[in-house]
C-alpha atoms as a PDB file:
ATOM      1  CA  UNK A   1      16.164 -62.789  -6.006  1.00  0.00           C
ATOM      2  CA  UNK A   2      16.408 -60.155  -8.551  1.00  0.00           C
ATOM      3  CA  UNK A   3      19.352 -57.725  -9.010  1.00  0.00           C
ATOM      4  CA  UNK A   4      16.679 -55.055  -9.792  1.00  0.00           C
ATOM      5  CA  UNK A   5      16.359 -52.374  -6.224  1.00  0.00           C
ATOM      6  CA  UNK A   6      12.455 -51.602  -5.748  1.00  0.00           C
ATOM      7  CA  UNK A   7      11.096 -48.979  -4.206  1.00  0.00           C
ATOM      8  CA  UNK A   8       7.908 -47.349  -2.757  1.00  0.00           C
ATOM      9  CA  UNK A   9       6.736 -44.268  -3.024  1.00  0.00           C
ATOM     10  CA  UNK A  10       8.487 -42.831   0.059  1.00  0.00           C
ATOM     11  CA  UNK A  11       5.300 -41.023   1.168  1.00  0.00           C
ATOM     12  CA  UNK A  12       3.954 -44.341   2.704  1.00  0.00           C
ATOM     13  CA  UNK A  13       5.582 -46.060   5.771  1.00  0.00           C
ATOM     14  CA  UNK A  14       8.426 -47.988   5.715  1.00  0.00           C
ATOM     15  CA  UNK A  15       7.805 -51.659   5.570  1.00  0.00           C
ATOM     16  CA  UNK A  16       7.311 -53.385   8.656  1.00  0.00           C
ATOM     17  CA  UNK A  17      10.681 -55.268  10.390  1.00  0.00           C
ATOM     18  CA  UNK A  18       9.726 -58.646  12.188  1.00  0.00           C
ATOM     19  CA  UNK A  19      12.328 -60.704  14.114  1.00  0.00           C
ATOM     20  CA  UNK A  20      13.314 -63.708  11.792  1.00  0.00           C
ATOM     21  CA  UNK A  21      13.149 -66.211  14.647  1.00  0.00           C
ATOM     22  CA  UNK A  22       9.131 -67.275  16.201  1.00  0.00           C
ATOM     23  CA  UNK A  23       9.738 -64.015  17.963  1.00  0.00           C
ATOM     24  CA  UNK A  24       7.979 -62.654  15.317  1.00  0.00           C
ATOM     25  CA  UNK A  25       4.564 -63.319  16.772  1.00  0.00           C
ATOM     26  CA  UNK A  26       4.901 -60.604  19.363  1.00  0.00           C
ATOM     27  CA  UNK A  27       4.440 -57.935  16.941  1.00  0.00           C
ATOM     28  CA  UNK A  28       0.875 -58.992  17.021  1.00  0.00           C
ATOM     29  CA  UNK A  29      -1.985 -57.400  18.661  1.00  0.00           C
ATOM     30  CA  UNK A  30      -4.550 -60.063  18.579  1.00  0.00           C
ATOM     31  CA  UNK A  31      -3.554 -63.441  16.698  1.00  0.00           C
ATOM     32  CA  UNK A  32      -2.031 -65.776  19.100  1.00  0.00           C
ATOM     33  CA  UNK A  33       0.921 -68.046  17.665  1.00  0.00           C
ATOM     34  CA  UNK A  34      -0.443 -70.686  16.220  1.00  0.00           C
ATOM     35  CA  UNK A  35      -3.584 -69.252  14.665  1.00  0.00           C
ATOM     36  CA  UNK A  36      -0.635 -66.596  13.114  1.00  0.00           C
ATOM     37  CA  UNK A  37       1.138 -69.450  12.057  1.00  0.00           C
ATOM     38  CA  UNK A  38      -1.850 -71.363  10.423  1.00  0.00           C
ATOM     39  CA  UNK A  39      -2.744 -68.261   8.321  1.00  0.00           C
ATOM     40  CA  UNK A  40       1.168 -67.984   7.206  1.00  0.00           C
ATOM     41  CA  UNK A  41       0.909 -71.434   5.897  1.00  0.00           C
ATOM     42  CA  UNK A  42      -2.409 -70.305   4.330  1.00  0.00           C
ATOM     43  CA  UNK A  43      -0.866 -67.580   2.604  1.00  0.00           C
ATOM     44  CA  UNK A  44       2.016 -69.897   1.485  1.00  0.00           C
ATOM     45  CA  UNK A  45      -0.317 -72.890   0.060  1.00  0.00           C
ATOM     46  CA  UNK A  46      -2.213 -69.923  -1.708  1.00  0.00           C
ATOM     47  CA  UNK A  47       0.336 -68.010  -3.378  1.00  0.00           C
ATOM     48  CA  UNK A  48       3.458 -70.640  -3.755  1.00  0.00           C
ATOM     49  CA  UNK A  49       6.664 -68.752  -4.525  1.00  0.00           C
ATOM     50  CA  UNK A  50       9.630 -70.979  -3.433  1.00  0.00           C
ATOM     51  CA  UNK A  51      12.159 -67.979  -3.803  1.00  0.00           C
ATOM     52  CA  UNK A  52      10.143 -65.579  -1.410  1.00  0.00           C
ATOM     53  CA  UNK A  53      11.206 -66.103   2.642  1.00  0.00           C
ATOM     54  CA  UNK A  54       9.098 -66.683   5.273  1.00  0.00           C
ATOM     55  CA  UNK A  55       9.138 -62.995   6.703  1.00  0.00           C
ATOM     56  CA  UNK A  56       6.889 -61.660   3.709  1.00  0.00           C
ATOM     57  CA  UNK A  57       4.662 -64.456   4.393  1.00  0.00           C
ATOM     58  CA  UNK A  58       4.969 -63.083   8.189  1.00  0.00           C
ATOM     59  CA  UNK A  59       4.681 -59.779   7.485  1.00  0.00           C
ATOM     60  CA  UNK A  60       1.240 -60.924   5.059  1.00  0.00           C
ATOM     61  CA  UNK A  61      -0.076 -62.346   8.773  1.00  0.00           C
ATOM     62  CA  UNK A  62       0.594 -59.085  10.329  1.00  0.00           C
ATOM     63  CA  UNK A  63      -1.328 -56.775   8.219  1.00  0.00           C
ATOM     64  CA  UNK A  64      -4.040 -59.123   8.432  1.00  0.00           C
ATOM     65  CA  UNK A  65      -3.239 -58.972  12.721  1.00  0.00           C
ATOM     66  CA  UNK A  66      -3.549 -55.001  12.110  1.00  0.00           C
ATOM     67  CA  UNK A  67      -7.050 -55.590   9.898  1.00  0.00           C
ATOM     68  CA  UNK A  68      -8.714 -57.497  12.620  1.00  0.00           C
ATOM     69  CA  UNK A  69      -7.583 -55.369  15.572  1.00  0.00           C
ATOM     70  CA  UNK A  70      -9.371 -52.663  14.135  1.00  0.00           C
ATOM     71  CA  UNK A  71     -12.339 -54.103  13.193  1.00  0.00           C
ATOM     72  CA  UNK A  72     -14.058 -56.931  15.661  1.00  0.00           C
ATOM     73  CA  UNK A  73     -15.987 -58.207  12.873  1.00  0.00           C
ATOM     74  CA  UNK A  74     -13.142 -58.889  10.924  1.00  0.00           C
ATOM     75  CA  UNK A  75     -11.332 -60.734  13.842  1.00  0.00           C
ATOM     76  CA  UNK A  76     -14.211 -62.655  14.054  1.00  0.00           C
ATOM     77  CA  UNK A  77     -14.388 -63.299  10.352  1.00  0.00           C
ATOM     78  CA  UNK A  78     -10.398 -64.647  10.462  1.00  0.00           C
ATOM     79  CA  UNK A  79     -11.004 -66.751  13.469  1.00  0.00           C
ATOM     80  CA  UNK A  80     -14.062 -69.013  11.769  1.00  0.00           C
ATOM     81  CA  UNK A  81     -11.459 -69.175   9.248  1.00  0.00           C
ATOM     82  CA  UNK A  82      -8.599 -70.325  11.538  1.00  0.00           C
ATOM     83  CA  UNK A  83     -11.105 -72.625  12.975  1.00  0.00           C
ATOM     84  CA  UNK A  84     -12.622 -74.232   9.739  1.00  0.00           C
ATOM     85  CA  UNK A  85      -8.730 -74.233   8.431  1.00  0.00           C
ATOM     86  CA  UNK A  86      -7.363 -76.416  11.417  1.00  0.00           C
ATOM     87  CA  UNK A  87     -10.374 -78.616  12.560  1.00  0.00           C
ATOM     88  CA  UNK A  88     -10.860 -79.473   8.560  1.00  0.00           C
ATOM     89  CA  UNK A  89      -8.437 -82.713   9.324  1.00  0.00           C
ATOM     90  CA  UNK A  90      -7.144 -84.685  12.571  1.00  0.00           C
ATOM     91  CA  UNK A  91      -3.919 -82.790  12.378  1.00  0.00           C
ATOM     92  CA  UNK A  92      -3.868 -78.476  12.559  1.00  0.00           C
ATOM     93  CA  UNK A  93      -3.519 -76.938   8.959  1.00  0.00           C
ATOM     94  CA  UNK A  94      -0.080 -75.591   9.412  1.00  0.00           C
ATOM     95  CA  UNK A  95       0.970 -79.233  10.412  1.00  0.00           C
ATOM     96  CA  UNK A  96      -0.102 -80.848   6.723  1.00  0.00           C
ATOM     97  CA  UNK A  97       1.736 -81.623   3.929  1.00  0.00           C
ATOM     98  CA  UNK A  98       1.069 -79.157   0.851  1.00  0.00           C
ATOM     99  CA  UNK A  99      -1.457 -82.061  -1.309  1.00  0.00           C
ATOM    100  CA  UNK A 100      -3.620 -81.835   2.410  1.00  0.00           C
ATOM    101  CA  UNK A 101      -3.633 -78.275   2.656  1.00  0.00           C
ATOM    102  CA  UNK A 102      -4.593 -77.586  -0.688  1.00  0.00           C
ATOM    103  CA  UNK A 103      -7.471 -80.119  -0.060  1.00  0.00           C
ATOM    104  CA  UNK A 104      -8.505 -78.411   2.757  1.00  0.00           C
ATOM    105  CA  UNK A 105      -8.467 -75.240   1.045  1.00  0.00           C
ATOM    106  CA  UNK A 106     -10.671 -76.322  -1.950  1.00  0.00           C
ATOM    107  CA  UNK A 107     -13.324 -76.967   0.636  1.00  0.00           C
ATOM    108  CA  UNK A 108     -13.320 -73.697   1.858  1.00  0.00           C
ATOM    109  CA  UNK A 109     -13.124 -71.889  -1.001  1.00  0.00           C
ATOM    110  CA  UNK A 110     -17.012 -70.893  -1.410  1.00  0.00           C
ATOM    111  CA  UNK A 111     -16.769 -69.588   2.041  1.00  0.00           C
ATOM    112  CA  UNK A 112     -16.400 -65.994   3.233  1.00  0.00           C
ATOM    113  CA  UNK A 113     -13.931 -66.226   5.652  1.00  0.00           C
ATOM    114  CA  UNK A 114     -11.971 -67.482   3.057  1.00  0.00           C
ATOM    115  CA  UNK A 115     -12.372 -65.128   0.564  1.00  0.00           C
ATOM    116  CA  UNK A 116     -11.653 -62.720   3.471  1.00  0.00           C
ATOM    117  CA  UNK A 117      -8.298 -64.507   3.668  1.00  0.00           C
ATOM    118  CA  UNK A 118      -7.537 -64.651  -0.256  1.00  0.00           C
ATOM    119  CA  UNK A 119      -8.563 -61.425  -0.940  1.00  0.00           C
ATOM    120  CA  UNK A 120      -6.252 -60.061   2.208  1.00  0.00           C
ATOM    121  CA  UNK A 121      -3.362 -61.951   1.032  1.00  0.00           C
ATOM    122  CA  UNK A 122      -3.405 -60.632  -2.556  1.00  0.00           C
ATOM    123  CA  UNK A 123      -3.534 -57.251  -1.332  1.00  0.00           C
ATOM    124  CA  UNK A 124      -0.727 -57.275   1.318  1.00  0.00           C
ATOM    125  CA  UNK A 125       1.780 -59.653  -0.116  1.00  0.00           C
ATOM    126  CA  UNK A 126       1.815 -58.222  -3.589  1.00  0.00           C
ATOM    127  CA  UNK A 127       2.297 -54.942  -2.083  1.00  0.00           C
ATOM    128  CA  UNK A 128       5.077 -56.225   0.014  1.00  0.00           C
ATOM    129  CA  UNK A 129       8.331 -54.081  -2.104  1.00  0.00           C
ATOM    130  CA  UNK A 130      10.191 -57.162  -1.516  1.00  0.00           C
ATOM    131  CA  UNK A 131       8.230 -59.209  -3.299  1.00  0.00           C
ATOM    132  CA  UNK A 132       8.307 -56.390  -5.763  1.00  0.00           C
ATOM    133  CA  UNK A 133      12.030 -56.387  -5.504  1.00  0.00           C
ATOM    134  CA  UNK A 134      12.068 -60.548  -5.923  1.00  0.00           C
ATOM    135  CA  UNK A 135       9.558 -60.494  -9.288  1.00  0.00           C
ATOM    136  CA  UNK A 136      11.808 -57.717 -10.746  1.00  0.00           C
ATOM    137  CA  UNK A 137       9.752 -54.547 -10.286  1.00  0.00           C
ATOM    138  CA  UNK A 138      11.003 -51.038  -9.802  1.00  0.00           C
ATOM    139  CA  UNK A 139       7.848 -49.855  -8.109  1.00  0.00           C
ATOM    140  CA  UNK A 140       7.422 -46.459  -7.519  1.00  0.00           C
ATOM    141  CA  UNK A 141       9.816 -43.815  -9.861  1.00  0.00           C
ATOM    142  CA  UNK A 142       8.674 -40.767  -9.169  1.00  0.00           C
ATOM    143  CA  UNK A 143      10.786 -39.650  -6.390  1.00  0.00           C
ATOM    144  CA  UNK A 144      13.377 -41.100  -8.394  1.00  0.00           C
ATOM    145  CA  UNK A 145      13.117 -38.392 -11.453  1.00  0.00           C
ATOM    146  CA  UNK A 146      10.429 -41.120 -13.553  1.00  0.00           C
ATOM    147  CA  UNK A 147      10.386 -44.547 -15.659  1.00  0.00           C
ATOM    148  CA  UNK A 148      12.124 -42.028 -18.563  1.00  0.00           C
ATOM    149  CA  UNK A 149      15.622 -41.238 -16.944  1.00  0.00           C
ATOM    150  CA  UNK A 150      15.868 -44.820 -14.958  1.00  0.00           C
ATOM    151  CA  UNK A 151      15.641 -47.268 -18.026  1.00  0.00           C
ATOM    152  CA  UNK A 152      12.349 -48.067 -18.642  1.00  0.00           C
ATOM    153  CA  UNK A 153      13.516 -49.358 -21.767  1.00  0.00           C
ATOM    154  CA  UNK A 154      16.602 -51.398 -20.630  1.00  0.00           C
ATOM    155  CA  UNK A 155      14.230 -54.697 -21.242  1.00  0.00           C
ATOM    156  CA  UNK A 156      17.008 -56.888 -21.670  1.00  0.00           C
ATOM    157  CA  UNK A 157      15.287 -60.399 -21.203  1.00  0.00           C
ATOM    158  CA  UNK A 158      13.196 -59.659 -24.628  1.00  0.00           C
ATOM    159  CA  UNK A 159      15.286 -60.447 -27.906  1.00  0.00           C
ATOM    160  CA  UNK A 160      16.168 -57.801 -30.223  1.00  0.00           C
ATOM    161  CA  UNK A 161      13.592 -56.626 -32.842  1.00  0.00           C
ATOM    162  CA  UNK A 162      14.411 -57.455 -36.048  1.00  0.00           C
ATOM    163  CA  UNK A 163      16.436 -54.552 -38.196  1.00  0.00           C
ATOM    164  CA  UNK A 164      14.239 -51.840 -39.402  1.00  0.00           C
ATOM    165  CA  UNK A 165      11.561 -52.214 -37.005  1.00  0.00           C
END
């Protein structure tokens, strides 16, 4: 993790808190465990990061919990892809090693549930301010007083320009 704090603009809601433990499928409103857990090891064969825990993964799953309870076609959408995802081998998706999943994945990838999932996951995990936080971002600055007065030039994993530059 990165010694850098990040922040977000602290006019949007606080991130959301899961339990750490399988608990953590109660929060949702519509995904039962195991399709929840098939999509977090969706998310995680998509986007690999070996330094980011589990909960951002989790917390990935429960904006996409919060998409589909809104919208029934939605739900619908993510469940063909839950299906596709874990009747793709003998064994359930979450259940495969990485080299099967990614297999798996590669077939689906034309498909519109899928790019439903994708496109879902790039928008909520990279807008998770831990992951932020983990990648070295600041995030948002303004209610901090701007990039100008917190270092925006304190870029110390560049070398040094060269003298009179």
């Amino acid at each position: 993790m990165s010694a850098i704090t990040a922040h977000k603009d602290p006019k949007l809601p606080p991130p959301v808190v899961l339990p750490v433990d399988a608990s953590w499928v109660g929060a949702l409103s519509l995904f039962e465990a195991q399709a929840a857990e098939t999509l977090v090891a969706v998310v995680r064969t998509l986007y690999p990061h070996d330094g980011l825990p589990e909960r951002i993964y989790r917390r990935t799953v429960f904006h996409f919990d919060a998409m589909a309870a809104k919208a029934p076609g939605i739900a619908q959408v993510f469940a063909e892809f839950i299906d596709m995802a874990d009747s793709a081998l003998p064994l359930p998706f979450r259940e495969l090693s990485e080299g099967y999943r990614v297999q798996v994945l590669k077939t689906l990838e034309t498909t519109p549930p899928f790019r439903l999932v994708q496109r879902s996951a790039v928008r909520f995990l990279y807008d998770d301010v831990e992951v932020w936080q983990a990648f070295g971002y600041e995030g948002a600055s303004v209610h901090l007083g701007g990039y100008v007065n917190r270092g925006f030039n304190d870029l110390d994993w560049l070398p040094d320009p060269p003298a009179g530059v």
